[in-house]
C-alpha atoms as a PDB file:
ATOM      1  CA  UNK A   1     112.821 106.335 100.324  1.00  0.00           C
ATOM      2  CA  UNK A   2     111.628 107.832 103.296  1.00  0.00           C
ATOM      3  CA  UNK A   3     114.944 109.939 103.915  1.00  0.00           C
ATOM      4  CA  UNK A   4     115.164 110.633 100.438  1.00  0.00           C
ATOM      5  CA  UNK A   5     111.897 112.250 100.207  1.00  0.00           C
ATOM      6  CA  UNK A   6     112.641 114.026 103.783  1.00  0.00           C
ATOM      7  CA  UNK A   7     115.726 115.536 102.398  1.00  0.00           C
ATOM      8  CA  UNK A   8     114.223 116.355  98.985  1.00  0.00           C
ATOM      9  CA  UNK A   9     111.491 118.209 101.162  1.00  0.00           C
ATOM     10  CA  UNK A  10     113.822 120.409 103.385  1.00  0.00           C
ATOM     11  CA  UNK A  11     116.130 121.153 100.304  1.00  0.00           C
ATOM     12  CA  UNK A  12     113.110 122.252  98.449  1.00  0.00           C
ATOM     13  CA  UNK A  13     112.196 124.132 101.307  1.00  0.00           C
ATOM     14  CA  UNK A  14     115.653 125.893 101.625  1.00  0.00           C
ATOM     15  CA  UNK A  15     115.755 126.813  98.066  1.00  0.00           C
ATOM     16  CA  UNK A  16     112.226 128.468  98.136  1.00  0.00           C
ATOM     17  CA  UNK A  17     112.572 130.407 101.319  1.00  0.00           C
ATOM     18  CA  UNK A  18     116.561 131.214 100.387  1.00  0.00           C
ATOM     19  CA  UNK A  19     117.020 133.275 103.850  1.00  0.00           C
ATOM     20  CA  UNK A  20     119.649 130.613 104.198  1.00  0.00           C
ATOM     21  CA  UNK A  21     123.606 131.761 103.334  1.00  0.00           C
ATOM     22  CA  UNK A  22     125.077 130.721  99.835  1.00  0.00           C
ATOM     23  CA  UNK A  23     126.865 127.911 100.296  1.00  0.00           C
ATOM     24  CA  UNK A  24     123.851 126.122 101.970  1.00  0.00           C
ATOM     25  CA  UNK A  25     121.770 126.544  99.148  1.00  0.00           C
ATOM     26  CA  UNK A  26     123.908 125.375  97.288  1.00  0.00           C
ATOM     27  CA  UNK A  27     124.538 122.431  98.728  1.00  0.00           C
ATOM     28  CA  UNK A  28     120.737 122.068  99.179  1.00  0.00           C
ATOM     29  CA  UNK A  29     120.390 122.656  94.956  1.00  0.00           C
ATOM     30  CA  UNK A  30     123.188 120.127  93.932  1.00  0.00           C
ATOM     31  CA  UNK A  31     121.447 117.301  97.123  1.00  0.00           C
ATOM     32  CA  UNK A  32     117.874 118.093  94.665  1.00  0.00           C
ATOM     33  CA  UNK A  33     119.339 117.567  91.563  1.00  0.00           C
ATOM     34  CA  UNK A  34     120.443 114.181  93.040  1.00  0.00           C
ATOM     35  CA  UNK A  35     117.401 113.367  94.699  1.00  0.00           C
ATOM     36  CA  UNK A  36     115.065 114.379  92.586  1.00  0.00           C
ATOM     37  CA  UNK A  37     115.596 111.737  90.075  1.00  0.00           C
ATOM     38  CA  UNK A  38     115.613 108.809  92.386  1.00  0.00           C
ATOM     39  CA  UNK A  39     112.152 109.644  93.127  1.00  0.00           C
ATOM     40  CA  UNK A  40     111.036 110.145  89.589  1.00  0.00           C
ATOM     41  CA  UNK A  41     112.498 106.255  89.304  1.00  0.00           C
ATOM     42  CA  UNK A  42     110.911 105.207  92.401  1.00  0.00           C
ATOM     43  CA  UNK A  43     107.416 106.425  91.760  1.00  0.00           C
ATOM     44  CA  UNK A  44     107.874 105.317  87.519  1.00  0.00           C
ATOM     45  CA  UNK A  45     108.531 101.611  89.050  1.00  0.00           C
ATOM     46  CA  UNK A  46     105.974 101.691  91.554  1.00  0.00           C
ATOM     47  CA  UNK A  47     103.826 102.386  88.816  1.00  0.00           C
ATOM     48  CA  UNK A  48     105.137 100.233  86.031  1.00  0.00           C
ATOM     49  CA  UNK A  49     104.675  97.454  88.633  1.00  0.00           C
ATOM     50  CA  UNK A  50     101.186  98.443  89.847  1.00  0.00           C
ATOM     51  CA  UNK A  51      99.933  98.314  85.347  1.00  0.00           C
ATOM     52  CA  UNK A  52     102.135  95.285  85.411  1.00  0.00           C
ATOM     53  CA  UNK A  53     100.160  93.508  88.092  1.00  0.00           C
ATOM     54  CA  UNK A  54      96.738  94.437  87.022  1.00  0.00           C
ATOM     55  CA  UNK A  55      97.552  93.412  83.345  1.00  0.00           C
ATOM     56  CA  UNK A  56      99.490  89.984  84.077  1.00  0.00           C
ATOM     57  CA  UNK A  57      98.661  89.380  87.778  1.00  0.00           C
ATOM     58  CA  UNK A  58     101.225  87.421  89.641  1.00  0.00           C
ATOM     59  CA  UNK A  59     103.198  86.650  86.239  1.00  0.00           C
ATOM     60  CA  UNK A  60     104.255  90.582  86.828  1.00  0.00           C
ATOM     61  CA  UNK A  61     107.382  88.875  89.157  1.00  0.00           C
ATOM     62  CA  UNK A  62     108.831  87.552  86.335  1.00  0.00           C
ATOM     63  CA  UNK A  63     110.801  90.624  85.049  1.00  0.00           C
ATOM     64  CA  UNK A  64     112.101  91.558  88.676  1.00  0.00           C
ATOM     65  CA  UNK A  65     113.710  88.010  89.170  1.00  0.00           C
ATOM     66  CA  UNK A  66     114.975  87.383  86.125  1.00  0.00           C
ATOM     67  CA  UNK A  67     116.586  91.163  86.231  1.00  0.00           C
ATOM     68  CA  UNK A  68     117.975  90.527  90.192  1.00  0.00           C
ATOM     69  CA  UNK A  69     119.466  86.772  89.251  1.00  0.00           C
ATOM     70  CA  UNK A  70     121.180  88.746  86.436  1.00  0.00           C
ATOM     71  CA  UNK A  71     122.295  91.378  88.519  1.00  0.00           C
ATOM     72  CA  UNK A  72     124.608  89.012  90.820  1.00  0.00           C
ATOM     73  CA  UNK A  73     126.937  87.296  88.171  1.00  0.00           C
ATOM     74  CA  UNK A  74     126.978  90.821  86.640  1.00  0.00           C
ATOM     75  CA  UNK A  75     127.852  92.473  89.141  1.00  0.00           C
ATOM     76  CA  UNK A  76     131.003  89.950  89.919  1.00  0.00           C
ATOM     77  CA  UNK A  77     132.319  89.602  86.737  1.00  0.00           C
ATOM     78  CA  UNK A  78     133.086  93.242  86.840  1.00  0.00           C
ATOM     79  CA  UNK A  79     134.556  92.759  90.097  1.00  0.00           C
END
């Protein structure tokens, strides 16, 4: 998430100043509107996990697990 937020920052930046030629900011719009929703996910989970933990405690691992051991023989049989 680190690089993520690093390019979300320097697009953003790019786009605000605009001294930059056309095609770059373009290139730095369409990177945002890619970015930019990963780290509305990011922070959502981080939060959703943060109520999670205060209102069930450790019990809050449950959903993650179950979801990640479903993810694997998903993500074969489509293979």
């Amino acid at each position: 998430m680190t690089t993520n937020i690093t390019q979300l920052t320097l697009d953003l930046v790019t786009l605000v100043r605009s001294r930059r030629a056309a095609d770059e900011r373009a290139t730095a719009r369409r990177r945002t509107r890619m970015t930019f929703p990963c780290i509305v996910g990011f922070i959502g989970g981080c939060a959703a996990g943060a109520a999670l933990e205060v209102e069930f405690g450790f019990w809050a691992l449950t959903l993650p697990v179950v979801l990640s051991a479903l993810a694997v023989p998903l993500g074969r049989a489509e293979e």
